[in-house]
PDB file of N, CA and C in Angstrom:
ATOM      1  N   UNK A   1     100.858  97.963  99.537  1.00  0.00           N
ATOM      2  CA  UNK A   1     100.049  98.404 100.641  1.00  0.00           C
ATOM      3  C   UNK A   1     100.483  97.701 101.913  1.00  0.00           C
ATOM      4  N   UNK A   2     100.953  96.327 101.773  1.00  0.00           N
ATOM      5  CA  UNK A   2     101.097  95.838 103.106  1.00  0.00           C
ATOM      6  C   UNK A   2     102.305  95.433 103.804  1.00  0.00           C
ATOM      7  N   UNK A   3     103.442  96.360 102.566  1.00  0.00           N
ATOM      8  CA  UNK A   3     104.425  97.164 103.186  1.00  0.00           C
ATOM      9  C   UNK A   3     104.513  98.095 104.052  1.00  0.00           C
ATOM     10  N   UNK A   4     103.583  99.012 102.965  1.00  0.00           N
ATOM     11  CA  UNK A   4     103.548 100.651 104.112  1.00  0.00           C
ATOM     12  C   UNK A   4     102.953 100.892 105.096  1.00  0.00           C
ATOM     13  N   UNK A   5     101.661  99.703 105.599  1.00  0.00           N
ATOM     14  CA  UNK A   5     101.210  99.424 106.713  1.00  0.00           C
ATOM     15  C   UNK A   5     101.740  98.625 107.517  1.00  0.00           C
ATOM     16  N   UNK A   6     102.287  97.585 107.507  1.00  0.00           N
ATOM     17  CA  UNK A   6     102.931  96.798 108.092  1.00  0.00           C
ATOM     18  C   UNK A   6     101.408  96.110 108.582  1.00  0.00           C
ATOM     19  N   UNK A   7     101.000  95.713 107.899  1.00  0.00           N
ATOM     20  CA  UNK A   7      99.457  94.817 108.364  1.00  0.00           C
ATOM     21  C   UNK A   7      99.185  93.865 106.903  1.00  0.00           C
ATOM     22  N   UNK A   8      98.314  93.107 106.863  1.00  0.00           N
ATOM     23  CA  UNK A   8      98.182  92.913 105.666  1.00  0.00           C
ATOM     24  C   UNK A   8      96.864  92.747 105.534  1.00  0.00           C
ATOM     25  N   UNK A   9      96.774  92.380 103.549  1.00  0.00           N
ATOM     26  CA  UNK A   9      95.211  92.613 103.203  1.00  0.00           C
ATOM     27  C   UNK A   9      94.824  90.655 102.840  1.00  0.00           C
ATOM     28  N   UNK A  10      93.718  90.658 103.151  1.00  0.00           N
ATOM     29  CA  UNK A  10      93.677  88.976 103.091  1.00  0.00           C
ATOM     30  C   UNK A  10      92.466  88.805 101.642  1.00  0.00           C
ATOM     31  N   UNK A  11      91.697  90.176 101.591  1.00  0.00           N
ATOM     32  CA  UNK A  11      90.810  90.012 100.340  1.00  0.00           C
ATOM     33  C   UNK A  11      90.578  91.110  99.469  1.00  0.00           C
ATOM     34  N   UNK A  12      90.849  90.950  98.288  1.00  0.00           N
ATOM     35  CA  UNK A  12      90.664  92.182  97.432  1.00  0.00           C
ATOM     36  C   UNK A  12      89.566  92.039  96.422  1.00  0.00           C
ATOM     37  N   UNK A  13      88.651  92.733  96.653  1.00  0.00           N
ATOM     38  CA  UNK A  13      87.231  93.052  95.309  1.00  0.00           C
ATOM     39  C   UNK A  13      87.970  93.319  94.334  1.00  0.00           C
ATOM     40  N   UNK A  14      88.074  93.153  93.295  1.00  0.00           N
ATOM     41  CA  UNK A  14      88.404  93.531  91.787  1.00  0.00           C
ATOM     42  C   UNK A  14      87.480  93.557  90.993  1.00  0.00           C
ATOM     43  N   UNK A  15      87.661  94.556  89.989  1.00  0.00           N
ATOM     44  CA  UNK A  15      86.735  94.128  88.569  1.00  0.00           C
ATOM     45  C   UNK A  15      87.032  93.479  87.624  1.00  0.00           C
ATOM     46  N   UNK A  16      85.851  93.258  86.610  1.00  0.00           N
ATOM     47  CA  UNK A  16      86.181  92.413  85.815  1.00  0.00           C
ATOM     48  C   UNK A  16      87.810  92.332  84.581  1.00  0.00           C
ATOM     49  N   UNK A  17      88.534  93.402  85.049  1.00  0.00           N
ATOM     50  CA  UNK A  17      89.542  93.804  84.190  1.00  0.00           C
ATOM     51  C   UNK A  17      91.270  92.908  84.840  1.00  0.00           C
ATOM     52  N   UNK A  18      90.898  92.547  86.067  1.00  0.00           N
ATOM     53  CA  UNK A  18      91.673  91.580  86.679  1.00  0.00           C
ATOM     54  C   UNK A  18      91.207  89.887  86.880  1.00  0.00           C
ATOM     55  N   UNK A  19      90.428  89.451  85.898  1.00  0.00           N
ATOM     56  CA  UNK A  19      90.176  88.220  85.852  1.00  0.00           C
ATOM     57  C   UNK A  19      91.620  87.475  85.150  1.00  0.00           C
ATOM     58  N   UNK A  20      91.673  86.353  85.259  1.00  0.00           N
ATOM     59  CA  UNK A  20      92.537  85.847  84.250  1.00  0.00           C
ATOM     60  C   UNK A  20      93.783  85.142  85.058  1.00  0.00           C
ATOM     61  N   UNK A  21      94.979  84.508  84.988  1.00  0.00           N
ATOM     62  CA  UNK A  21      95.966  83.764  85.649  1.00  0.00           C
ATOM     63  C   UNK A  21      96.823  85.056  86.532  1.00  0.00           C
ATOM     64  N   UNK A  22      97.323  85.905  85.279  1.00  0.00           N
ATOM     65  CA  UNK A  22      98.126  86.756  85.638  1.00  0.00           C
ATOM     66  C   UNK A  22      98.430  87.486  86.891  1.00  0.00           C
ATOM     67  N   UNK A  23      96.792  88.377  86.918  1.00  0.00           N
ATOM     68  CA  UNK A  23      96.441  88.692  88.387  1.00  0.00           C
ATOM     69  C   UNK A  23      96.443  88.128  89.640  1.00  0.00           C
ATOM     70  N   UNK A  24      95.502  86.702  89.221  1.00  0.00           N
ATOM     71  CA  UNK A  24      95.296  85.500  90.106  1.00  0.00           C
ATOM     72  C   UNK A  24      96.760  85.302  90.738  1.00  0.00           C
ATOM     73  N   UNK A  25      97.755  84.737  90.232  1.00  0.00           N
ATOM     74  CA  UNK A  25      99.478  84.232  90.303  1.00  0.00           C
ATOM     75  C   UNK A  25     100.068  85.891  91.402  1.00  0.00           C
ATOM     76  N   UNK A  26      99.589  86.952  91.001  1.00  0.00           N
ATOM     77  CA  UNK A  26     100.027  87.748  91.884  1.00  0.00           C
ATOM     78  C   UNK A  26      99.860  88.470  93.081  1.00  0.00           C
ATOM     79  N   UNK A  27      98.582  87.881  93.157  1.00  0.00           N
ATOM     80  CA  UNK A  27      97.703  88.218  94.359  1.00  0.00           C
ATOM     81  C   UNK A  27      98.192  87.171  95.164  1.00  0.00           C
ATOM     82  N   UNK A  28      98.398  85.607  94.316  1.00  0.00           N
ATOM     83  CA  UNK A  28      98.690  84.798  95.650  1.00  0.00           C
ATOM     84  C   UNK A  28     100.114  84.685  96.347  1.00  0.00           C
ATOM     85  N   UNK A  29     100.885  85.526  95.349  1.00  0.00           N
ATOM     86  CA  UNK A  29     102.434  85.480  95.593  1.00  0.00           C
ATOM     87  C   UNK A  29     102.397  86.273  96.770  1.00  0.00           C
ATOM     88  N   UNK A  30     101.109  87.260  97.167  1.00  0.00           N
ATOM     89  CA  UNK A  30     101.200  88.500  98.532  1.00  0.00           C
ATOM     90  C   UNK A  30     100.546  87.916  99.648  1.00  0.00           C
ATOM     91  N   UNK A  31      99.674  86.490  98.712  1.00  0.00           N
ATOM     92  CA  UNK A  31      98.502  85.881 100.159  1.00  0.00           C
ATOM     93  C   UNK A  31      97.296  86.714 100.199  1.00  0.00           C
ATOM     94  N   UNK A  32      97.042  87.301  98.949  1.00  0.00           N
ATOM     95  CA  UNK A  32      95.777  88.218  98.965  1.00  0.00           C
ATOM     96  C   UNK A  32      94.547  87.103  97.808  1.00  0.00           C
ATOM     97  N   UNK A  33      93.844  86.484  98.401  1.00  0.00           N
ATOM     98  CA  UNK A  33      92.681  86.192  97.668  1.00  0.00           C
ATOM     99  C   UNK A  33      91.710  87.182  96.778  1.00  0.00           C
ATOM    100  N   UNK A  34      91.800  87.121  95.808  1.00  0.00           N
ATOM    101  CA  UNK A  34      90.814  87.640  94.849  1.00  0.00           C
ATOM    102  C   UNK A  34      88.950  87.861  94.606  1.00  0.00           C
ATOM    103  N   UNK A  35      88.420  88.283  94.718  1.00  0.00           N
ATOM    104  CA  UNK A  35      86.808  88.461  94.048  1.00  0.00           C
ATOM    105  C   UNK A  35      86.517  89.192  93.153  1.00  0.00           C
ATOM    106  N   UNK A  36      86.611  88.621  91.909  1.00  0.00           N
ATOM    107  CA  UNK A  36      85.718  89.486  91.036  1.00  0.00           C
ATOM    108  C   UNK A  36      84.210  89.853  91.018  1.00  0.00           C
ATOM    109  N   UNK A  37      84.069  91.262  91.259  1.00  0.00           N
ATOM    110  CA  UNK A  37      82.588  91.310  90.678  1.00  0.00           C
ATOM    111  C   UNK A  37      82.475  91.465  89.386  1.00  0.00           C
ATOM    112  N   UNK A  38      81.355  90.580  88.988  1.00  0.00           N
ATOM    113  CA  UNK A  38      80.958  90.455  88.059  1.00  0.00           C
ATOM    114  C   UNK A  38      79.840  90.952  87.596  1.00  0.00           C
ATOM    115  N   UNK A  39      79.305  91.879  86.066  1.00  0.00           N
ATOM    116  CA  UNK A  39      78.196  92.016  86.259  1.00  0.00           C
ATOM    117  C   UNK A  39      76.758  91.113  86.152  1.00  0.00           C
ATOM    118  N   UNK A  40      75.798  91.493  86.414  1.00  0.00           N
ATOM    119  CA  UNK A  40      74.896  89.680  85.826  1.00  0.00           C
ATOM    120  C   UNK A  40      74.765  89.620  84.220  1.00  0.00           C
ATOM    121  N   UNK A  41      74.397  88.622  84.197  1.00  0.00           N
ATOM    122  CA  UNK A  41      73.917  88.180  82.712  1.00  0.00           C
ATOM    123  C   UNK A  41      73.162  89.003  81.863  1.00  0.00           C
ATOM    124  N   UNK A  42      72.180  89.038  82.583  1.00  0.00           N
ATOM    125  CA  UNK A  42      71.024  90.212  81.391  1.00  0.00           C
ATOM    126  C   UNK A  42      71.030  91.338  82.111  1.00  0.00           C
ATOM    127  N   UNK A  43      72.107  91.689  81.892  1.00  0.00           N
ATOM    128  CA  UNK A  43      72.169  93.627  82.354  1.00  0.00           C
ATOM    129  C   UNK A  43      71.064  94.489  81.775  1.00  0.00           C
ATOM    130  N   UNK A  44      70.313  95.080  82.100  1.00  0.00           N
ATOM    131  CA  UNK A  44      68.929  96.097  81.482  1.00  0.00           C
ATOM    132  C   UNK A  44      69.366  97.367  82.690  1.00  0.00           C
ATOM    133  N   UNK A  45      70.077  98.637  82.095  1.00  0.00           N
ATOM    134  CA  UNK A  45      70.236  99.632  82.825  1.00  0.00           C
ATOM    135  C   UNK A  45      70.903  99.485  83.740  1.00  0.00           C
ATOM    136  N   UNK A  46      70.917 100.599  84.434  1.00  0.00           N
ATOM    137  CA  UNK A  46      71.474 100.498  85.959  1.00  0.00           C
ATOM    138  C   UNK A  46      72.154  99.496  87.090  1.00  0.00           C
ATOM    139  N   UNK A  47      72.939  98.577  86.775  1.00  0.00           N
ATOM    140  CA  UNK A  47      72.777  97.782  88.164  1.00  0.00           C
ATOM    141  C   UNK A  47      74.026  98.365  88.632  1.00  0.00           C
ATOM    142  N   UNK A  48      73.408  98.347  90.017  1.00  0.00           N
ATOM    143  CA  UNK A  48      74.619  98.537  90.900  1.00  0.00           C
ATOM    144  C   UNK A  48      75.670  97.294  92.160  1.00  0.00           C
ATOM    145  N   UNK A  49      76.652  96.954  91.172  1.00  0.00           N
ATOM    146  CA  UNK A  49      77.811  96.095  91.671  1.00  0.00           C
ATOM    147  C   UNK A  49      78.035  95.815  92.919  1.00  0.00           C
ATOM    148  N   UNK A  50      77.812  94.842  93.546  1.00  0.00           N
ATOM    149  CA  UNK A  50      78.214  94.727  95.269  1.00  0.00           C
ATOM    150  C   UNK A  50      79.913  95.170  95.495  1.00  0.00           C
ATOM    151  N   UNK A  51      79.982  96.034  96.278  1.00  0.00           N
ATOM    152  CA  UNK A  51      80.955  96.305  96.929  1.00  0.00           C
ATOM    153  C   UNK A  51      81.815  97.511  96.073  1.00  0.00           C
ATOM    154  N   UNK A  52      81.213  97.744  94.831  1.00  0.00           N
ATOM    155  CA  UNK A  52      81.700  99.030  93.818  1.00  0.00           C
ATOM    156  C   UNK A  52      81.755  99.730  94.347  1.00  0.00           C
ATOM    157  N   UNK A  53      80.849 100.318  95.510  1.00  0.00           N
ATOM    158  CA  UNK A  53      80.713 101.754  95.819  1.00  0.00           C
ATOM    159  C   UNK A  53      81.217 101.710  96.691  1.00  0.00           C
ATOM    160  N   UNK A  54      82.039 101.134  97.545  1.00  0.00           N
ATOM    161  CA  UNK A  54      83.274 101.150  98.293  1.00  0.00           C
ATOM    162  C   UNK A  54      84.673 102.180  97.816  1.00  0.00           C
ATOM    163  N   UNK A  55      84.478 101.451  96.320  1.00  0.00           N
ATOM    164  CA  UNK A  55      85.911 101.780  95.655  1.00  0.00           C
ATOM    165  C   UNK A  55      85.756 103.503  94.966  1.00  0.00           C
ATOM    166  N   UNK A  56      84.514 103.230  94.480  1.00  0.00           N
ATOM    167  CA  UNK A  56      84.189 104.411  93.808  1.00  0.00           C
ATOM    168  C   UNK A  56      84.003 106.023  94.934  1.00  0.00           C
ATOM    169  N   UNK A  57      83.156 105.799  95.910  1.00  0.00           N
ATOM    170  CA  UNK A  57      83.305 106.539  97.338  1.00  0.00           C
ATOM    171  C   UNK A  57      84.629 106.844  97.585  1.00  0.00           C
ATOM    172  N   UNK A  58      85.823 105.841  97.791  1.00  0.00           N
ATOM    173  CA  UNK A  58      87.572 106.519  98.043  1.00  0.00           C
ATOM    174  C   UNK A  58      87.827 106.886  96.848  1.00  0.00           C
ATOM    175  N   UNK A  59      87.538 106.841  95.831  1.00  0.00           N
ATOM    176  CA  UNK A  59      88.048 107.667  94.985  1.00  0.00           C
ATOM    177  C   UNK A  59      87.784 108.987  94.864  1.00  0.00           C
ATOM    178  N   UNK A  60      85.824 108.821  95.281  1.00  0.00           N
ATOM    179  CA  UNK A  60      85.416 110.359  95.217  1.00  0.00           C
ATOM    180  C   UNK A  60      86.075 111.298  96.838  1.00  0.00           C
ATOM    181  N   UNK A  61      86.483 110.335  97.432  1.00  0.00           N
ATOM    182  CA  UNK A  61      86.917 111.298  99.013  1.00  0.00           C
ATOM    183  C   UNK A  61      88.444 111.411  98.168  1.00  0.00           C
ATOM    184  N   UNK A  62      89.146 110.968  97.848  1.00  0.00           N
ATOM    185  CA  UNK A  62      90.689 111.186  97.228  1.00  0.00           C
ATOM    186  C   UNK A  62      90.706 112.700  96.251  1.00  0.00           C
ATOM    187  N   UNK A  63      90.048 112.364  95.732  1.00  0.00           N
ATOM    188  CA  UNK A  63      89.861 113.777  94.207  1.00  0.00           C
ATOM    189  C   UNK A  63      89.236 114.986  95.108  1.00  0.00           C
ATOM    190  N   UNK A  64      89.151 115.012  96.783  1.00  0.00           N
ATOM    191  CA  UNK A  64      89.204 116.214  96.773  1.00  0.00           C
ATOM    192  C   UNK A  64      90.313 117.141  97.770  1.00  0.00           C
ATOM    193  N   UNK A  65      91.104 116.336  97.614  1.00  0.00           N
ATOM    194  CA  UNK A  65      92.609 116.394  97.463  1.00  0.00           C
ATOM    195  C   UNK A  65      93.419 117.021  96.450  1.00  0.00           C
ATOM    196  N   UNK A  66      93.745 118.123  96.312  1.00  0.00           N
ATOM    197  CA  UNK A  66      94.006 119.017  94.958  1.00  0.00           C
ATOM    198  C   UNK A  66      95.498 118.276  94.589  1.00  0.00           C
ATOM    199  N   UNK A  67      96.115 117.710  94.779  1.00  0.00           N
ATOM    200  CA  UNK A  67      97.375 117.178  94.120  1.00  0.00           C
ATOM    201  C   UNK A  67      96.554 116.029  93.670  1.00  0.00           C
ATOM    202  N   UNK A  68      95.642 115.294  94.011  1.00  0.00           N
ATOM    203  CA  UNK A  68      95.504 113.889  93.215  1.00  0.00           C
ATOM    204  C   UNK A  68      94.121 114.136  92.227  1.00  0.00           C
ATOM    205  N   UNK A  69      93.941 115.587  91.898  1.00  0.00           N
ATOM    206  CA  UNK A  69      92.902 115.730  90.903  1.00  0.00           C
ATOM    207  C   UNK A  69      93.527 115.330  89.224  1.00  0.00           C
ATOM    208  N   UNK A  70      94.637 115.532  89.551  1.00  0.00           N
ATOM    209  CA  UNK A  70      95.650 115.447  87.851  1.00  0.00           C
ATOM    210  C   UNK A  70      96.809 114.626  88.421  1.00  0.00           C
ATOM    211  N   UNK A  71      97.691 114.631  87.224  1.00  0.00           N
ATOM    212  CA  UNK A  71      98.754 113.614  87.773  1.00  0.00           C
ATOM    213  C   UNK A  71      99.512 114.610  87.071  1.00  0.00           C
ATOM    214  N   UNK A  72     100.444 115.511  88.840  1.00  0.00           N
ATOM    215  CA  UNK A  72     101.407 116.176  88.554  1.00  0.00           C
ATOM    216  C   UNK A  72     103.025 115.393  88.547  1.00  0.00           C
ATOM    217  N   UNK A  73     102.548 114.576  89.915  1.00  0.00           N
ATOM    218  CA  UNK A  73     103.965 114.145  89.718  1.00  0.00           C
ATOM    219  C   UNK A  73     104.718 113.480  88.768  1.00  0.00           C
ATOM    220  N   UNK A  74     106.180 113.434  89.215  1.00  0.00           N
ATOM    221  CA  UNK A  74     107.113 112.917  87.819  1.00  0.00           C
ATOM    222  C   UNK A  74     107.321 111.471  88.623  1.00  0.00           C
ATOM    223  N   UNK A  75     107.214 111.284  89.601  1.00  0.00           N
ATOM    224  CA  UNK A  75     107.388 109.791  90.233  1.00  0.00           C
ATOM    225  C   UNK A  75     106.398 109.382  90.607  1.00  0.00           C
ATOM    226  N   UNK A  76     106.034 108.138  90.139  1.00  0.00           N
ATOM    227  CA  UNK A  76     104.840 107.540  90.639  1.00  0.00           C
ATOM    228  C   UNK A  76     104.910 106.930  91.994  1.00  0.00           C
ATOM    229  N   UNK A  77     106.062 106.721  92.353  1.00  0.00           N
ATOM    230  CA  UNK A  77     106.439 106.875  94.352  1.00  0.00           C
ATOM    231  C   UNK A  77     106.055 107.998  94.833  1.00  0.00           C
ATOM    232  N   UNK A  78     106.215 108.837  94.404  1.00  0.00           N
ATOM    233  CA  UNK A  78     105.414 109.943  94.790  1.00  0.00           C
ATOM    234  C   UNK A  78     104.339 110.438  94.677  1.00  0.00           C
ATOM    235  N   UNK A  79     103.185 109.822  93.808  1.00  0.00           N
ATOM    236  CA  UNK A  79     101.967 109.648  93.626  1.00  0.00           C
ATOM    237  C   UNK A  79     101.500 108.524  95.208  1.00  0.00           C
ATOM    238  N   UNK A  80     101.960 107.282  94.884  1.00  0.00           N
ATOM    239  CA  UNK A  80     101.455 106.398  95.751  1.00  0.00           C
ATOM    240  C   UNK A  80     101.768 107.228  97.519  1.00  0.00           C
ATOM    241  N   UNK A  81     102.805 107.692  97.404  1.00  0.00           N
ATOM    242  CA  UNK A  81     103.016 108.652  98.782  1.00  0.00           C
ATOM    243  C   UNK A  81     101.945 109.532  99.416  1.00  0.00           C
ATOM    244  N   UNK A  82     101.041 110.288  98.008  1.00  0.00           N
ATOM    245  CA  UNK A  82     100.566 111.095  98.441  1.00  0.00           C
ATOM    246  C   UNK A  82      99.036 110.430  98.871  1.00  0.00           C
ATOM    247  N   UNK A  83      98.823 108.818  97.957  1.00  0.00           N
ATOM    248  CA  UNK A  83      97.793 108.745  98.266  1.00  0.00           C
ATOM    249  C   UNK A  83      98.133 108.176  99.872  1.00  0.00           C
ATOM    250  N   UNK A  84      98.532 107.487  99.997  1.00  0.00           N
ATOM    251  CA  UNK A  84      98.779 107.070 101.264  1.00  0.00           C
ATOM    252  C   UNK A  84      99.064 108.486 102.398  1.00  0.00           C
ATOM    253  N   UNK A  85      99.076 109.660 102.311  1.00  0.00           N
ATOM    254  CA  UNK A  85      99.034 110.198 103.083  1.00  0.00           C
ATOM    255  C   UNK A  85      97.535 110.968 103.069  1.00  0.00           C
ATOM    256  N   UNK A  86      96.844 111.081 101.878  1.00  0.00           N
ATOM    257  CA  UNK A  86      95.476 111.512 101.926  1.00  0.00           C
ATOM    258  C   UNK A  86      94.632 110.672 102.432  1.00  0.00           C
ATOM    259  N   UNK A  87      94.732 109.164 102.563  1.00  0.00           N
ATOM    260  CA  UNK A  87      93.920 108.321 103.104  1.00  0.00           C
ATOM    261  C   UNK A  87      94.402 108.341 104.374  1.00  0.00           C
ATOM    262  N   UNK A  88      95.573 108.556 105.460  1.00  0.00           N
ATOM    263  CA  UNK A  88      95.529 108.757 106.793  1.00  0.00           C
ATOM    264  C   UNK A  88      94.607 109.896 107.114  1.00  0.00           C
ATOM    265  N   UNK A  89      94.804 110.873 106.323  1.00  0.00           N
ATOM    266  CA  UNK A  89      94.409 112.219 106.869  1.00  0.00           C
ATOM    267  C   UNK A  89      92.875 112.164 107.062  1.00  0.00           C
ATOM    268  N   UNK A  90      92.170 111.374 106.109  1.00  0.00           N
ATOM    269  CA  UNK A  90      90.351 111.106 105.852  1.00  0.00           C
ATOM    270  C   UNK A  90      90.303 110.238 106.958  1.00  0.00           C
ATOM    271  N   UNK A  91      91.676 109.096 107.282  1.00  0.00           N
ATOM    272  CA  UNK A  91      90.783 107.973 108.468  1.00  0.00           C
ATOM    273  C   UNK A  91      90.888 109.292 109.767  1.00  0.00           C
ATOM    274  N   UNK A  92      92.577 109.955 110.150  1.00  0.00           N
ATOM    275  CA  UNK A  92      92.191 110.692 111.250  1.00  0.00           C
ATOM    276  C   UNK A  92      90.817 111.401 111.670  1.00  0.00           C
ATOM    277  N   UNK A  93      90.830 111.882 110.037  1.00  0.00           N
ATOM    278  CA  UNK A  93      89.153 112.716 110.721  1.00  0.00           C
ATOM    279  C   UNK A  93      88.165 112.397 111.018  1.00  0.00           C
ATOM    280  N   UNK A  94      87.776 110.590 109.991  1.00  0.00           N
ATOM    281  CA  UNK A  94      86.825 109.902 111.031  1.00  0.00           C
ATOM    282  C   UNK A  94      87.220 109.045 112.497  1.00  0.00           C
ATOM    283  N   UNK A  95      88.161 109.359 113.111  1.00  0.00           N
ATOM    284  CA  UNK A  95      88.857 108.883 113.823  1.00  0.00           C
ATOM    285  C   UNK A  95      88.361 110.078 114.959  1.00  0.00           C
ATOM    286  N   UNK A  96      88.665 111.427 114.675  1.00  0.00           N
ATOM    287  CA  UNK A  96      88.476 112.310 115.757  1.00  0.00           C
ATOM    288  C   UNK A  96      86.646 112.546 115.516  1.00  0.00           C
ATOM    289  N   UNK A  97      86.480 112.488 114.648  1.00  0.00           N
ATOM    290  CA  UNK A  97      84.518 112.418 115.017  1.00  0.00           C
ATOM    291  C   UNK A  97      84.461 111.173 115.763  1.00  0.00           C
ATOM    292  N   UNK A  98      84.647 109.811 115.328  1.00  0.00           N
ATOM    293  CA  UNK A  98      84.170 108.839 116.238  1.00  0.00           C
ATOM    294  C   UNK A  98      84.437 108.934 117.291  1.00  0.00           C
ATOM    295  N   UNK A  99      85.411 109.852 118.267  1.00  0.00           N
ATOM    296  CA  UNK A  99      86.268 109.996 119.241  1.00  0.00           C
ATOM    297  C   UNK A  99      85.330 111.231 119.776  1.00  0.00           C
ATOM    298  N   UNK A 100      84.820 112.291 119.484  1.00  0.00           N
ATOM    299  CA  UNK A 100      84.053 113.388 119.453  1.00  0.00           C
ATOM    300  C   UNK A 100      82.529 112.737 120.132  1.00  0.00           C
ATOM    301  N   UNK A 101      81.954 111.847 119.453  1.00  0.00           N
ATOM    302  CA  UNK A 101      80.902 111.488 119.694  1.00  0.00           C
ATOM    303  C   UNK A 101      80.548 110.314 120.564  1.00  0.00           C
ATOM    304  N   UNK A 102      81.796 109.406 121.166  1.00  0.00           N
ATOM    305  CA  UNK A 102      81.151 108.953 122.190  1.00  0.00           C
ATOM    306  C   UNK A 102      82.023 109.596 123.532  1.00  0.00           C
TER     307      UNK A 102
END
């Protein structure tokens, strides 16, 4: 990511599936600090994760993008291409509303 932007990311939310050295060792090799959310202790139903629905929200704005509903491509450079061009296209448009409205 902070190739193809030429910016970089200083903190990444993760779930509990990136705990452990491995992750940790590669996040710091980029200078990206880690947070796991975690869920609490006595889970009873429903809880909802700080900062989940960040991740879960771009996923649901991505999937309605008809190439990234399935995985057509044969290159996964060309997967990451497309997401990176579906996420310009969602910031332009909140870009021209915020631009629209003041």
């Amino acid at each position: 990511m902070q190739a193809a932007t030429g910016d970089h990311v200083d903190l990444a939310y993760v779930d509990q599936g990136y705990t452990g050295e491995r992750p940790a060792k590669a996040a710091r090799q980029h200078g990206i600090a880690l947070e796991v959310v975690r869920l609490p202790e006595a889970k009873r139903g429903f809880v909802l994760l700080p900062r989940r629905w960040v991740v879960e929200r771009s996923f649901a704005w991505a999937t309605r993008f008809r190439r990234l509903v399935k995985d057509y491509e044969r290159y996964p450079s060309t997967l990451a291409d497309l997401h990176i061009v579906t996420f310009v296209c969602l910031m332009l448009k909140q870009a021209a509303r915020l631009a629209a409205s003041s």
